[in-house]
N, C-alpha and C. Protein backbone atom coordinates (compact mmCIF):
# COMPACT_ATOMS: atom_id res chain seq x y z
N UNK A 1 -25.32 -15.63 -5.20
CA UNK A 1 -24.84 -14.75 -4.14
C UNK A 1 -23.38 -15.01 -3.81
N UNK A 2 -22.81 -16.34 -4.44
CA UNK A 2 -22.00 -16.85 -3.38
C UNK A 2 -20.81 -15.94 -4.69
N UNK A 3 -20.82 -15.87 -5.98
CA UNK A 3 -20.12 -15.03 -6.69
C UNK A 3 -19.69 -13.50 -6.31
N UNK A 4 -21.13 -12.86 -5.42
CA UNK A 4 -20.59 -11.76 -5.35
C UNK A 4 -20.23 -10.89 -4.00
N UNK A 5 -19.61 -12.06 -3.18
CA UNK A 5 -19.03 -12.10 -2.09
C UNK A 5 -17.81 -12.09 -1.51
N UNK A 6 -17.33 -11.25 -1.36
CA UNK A 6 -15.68 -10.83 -1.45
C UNK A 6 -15.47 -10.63 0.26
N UNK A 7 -14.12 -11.16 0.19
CA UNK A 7 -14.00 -11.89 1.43
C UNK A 7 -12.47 -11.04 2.17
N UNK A 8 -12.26 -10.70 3.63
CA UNK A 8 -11.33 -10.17 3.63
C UNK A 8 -10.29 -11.14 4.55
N UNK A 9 -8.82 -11.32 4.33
CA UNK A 9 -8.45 -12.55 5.51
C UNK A 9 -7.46 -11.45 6.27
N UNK A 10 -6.37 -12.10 7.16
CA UNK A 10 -5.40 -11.22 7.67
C UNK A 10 -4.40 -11.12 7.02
N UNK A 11 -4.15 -11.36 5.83
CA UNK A 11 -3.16 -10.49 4.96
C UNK A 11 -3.75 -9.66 3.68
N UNK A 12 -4.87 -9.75 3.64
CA UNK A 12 -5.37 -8.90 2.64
C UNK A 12 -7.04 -8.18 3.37
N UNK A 13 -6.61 -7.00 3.62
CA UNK A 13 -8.59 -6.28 3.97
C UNK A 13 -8.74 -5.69 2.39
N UNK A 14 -9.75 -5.00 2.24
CA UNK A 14 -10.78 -4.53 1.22
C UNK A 14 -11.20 -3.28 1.73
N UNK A 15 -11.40 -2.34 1.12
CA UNK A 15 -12.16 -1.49 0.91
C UNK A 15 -13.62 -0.95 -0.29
N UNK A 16 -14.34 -0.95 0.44
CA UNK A 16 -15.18 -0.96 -0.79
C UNK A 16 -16.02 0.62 -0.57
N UNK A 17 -16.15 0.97 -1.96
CA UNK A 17 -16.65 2.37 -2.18
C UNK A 17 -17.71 2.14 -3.21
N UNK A 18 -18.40 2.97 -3.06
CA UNK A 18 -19.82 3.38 -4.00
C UNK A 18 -21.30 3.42 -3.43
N UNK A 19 -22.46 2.82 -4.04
CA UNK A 19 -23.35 2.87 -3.64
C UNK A 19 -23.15 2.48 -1.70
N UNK A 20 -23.74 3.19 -0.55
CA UNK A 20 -24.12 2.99 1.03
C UNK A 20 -21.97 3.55 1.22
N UNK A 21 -21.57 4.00 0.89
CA UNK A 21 -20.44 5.06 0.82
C UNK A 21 -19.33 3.97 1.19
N UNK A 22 -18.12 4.51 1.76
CA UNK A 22 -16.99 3.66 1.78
C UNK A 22 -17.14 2.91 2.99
N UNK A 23 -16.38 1.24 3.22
CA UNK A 23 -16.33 0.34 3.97
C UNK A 23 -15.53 -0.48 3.79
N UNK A 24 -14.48 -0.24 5.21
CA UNK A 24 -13.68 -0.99 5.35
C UNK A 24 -13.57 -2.35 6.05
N UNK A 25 -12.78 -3.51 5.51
CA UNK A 25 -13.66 -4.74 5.58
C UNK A 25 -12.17 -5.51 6.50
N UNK A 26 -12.23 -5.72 7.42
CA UNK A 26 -10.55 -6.01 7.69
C UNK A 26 -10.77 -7.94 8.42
N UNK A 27 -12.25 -8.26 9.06
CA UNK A 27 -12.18 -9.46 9.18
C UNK A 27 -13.70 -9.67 8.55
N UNK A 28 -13.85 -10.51 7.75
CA UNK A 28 -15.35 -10.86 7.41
C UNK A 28 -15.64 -11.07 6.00
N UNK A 29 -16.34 -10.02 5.35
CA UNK A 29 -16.96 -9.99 3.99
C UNK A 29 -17.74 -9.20 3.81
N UNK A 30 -18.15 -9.23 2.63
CA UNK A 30 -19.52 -8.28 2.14
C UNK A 30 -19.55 -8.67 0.77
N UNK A 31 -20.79 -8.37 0.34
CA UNK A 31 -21.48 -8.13 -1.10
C UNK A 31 -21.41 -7.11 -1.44
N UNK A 32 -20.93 -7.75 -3.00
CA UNK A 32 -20.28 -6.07 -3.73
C UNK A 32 -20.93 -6.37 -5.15
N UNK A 33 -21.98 -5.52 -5.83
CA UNK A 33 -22.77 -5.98 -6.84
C UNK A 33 -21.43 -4.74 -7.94
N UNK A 34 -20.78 -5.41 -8.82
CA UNK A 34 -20.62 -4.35 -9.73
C UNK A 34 -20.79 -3.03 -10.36
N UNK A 35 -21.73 -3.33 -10.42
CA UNK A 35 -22.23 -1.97 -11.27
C UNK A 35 -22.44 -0.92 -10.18
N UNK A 36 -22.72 -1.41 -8.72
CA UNK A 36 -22.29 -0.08 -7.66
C UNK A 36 -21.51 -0.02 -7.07
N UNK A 37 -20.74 -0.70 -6.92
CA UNK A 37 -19.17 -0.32 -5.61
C UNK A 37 -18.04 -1.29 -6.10
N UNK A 38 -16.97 -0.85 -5.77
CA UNK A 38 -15.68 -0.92 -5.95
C UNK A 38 -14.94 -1.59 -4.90
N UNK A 39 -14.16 -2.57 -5.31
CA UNK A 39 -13.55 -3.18 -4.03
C UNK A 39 -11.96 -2.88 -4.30
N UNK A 40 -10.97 -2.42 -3.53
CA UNK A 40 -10.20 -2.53 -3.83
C UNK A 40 -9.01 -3.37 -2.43
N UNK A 41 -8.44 -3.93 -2.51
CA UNK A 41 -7.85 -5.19 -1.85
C UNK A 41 -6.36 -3.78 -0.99
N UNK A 42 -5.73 -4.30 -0.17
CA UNK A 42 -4.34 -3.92 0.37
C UNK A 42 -4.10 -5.01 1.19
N UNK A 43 -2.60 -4.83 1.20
CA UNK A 43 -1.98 -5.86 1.63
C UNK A 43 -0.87 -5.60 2.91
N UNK A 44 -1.86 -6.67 3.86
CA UNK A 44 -1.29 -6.32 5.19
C UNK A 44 -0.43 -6.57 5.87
N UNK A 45 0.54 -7.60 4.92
CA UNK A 45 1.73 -8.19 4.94
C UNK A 45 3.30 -7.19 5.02
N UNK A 46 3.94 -6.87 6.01
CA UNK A 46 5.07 -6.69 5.95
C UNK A 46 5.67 -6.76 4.92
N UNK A 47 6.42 -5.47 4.18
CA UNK A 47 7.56 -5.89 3.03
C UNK A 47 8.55 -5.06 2.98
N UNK A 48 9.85 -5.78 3.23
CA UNK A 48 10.97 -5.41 2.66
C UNK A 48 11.39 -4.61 1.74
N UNK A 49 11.53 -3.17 1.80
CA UNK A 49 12.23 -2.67 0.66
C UNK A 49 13.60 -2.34 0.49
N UNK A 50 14.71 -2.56 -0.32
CA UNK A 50 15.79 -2.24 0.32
C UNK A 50 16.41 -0.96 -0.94
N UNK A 51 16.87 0.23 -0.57
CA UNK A 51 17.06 1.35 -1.02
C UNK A 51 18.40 1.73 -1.30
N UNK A 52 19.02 1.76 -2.22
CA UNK A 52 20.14 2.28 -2.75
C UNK A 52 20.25 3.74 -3.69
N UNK A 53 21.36 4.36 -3.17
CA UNK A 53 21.49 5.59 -4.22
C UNK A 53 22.67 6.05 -3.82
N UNK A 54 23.32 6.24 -5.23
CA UNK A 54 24.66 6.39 -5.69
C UNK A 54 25.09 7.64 -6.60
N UNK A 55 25.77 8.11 -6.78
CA UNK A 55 26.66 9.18 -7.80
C UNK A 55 25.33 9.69 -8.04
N UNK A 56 24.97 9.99 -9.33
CA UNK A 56 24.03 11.04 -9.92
C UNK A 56 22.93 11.52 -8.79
N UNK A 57 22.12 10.02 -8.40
CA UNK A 57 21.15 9.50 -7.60
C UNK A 57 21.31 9.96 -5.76
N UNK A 58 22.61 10.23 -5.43
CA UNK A 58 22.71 10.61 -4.45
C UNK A 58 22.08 11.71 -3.44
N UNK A 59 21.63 11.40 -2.10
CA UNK A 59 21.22 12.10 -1.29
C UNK A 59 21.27 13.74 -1.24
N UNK A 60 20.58 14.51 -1.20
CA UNK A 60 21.07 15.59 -0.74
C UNK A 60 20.16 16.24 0.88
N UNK A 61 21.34 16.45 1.25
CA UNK A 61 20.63 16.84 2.96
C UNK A 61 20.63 18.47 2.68
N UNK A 62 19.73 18.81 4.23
CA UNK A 62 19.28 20.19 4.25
C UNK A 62 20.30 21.03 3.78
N UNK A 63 21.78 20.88 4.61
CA UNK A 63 22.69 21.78 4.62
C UNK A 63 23.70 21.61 3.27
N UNK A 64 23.06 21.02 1.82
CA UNK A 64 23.31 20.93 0.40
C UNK A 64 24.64 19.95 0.72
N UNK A 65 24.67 18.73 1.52
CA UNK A 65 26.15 17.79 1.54
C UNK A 65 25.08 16.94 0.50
N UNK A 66 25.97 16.37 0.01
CA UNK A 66 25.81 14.92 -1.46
C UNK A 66 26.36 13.71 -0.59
N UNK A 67 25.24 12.75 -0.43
CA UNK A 67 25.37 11.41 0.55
C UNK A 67 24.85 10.36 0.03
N UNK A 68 25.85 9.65 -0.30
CA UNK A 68 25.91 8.40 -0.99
C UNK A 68 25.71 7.62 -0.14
N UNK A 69 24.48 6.42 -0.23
CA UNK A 69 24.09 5.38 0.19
C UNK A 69 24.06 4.17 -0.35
N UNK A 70 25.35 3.81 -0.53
CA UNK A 70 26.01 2.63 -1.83
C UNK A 70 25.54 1.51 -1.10
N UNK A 71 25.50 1.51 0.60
CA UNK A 71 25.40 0.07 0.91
C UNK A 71 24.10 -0.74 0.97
N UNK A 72 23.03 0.65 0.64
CA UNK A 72 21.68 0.46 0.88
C UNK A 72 20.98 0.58 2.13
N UNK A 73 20.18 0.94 2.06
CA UNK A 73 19.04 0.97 3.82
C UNK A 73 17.75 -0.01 3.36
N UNK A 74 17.41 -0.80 4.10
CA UNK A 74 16.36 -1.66 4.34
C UNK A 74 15.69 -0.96 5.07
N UNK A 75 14.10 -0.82 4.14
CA UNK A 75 12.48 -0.16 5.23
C UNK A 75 11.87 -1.98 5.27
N UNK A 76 11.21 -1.97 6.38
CA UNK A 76 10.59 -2.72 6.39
C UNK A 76 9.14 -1.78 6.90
N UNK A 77 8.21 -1.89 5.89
CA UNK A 77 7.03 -1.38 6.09
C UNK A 77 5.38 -2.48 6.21
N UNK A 78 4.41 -1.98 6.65
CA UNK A 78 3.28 -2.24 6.85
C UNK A 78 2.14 -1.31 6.58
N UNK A 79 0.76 -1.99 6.73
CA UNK A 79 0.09 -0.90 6.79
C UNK A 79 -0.88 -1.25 8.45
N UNK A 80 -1.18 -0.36 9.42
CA UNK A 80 -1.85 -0.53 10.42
C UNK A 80 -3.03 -1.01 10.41
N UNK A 81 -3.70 -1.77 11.09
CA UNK A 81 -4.67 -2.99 11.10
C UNK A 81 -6.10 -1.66 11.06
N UNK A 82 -6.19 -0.54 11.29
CA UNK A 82 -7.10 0.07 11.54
C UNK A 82 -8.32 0.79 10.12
N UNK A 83 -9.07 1.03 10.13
CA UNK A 83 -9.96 1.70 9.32
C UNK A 83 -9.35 2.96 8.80
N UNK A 84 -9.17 3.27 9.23
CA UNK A 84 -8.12 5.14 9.04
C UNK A 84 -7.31 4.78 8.03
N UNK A 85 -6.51 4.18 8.77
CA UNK A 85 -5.16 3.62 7.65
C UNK A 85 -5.46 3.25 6.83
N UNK A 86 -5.74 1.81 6.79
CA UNK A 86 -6.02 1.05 5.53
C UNK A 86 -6.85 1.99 4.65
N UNK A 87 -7.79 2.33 4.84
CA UNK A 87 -8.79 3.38 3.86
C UNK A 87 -7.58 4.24 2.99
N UNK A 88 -6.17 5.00 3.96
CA UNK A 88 -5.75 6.29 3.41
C UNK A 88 -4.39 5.11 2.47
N UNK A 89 -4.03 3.98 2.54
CA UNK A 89 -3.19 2.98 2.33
C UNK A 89 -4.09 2.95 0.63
N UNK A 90 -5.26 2.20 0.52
CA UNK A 90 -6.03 2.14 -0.46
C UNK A 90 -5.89 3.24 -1.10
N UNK A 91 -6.28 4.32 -0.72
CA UNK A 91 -6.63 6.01 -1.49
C UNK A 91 -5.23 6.19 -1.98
N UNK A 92 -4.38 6.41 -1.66
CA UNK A 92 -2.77 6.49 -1.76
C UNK A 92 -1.94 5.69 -2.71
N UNK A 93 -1.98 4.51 -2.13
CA UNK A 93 -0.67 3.51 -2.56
C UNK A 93 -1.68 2.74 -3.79
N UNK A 94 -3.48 2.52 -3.68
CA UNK A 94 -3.59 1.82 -4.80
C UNK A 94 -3.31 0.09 -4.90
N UNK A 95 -2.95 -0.39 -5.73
CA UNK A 95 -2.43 -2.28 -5.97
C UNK A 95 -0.97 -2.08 -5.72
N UNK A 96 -0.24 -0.80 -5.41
CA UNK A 96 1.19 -1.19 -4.92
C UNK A 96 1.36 -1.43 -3.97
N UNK A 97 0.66 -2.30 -3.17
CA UNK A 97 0.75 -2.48 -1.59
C UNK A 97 1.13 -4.28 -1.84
N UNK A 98 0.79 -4.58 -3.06
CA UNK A 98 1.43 -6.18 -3.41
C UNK A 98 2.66 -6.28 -4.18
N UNK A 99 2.86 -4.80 -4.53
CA UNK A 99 3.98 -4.98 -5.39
C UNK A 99 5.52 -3.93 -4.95
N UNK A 100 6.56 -5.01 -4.23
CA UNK A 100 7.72 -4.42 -4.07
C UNK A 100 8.38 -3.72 -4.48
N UNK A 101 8.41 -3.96 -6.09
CA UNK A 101 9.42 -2.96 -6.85
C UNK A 101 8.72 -1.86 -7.43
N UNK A 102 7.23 -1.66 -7.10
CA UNK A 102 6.47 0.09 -7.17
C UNK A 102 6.70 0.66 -6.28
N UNK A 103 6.67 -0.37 -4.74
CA UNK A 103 7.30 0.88 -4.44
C UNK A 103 7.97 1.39 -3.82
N UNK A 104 9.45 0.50 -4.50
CA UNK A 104 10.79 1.08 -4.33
C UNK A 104 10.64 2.49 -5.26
N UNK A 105 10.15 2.25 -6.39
CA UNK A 105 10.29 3.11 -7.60
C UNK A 105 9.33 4.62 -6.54
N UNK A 106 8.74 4.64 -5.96
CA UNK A 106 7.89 5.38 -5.54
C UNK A 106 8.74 6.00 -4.22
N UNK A 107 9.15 5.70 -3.42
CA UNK A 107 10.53 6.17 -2.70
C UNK A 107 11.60 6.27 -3.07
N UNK A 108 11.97 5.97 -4.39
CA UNK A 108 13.55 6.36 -5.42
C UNK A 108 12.92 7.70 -5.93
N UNK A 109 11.94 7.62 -5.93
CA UNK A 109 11.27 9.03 -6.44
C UNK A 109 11.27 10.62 -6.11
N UNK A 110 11.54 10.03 -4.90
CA UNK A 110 11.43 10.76 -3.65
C UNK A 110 12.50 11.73 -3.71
């Protein structure tokens, strides 16, 4: 039992989907047998992204001006401690919620 017990702390909750439908796990645990449900982890940790765009890459605002942001802007983002969120954080963002430079790439995108 003790294998298939997935655990959630305060920098990482879980979501788990499949068999008895979706459940979000933000202090505690649960049993998650494979072959029916899916756990997928987010990360509740604050992170730094810092955003640059230049010449080609440059801004364009409503009224068509070209705005260069050479010096960069710092997001500092999260995801909210709640069921709502985290669930639409999971559905959305996926394992880039541990990884910084997806998603810079995912707001350079933008």
């Amino acid at each position: 039992m003790a294998r298939l017990y997935r655990r959630a702390t305060r920098e990482v909750s879980r979501v788990k989907t499949g068999s008895g439908g979706r459940k979000v796990i933000i202090d505690g645990g649960t049993i998650v047998i494979p072959s029916l449900h899916e756990v997928r982890p987010v990360n509740m940790k604050t992170l730094r992204l810092e955003v640059s765009r230049t010449n080609d890459a440059s801004l364009i605002t409503r009224d068509r001006m070209q705005v260069d942001v050479g010096v960069g802007v710092e997001f500092y983002i999260s995801v909210n401690a709640t069921e709502g969120r985290i669930s639409r954080a999971a559905q959305t963002l996926g394992d880039r919620t541990f990884d910084v430079d997806q998603l810079r790439e995912l707001i350079e995108a933008s």
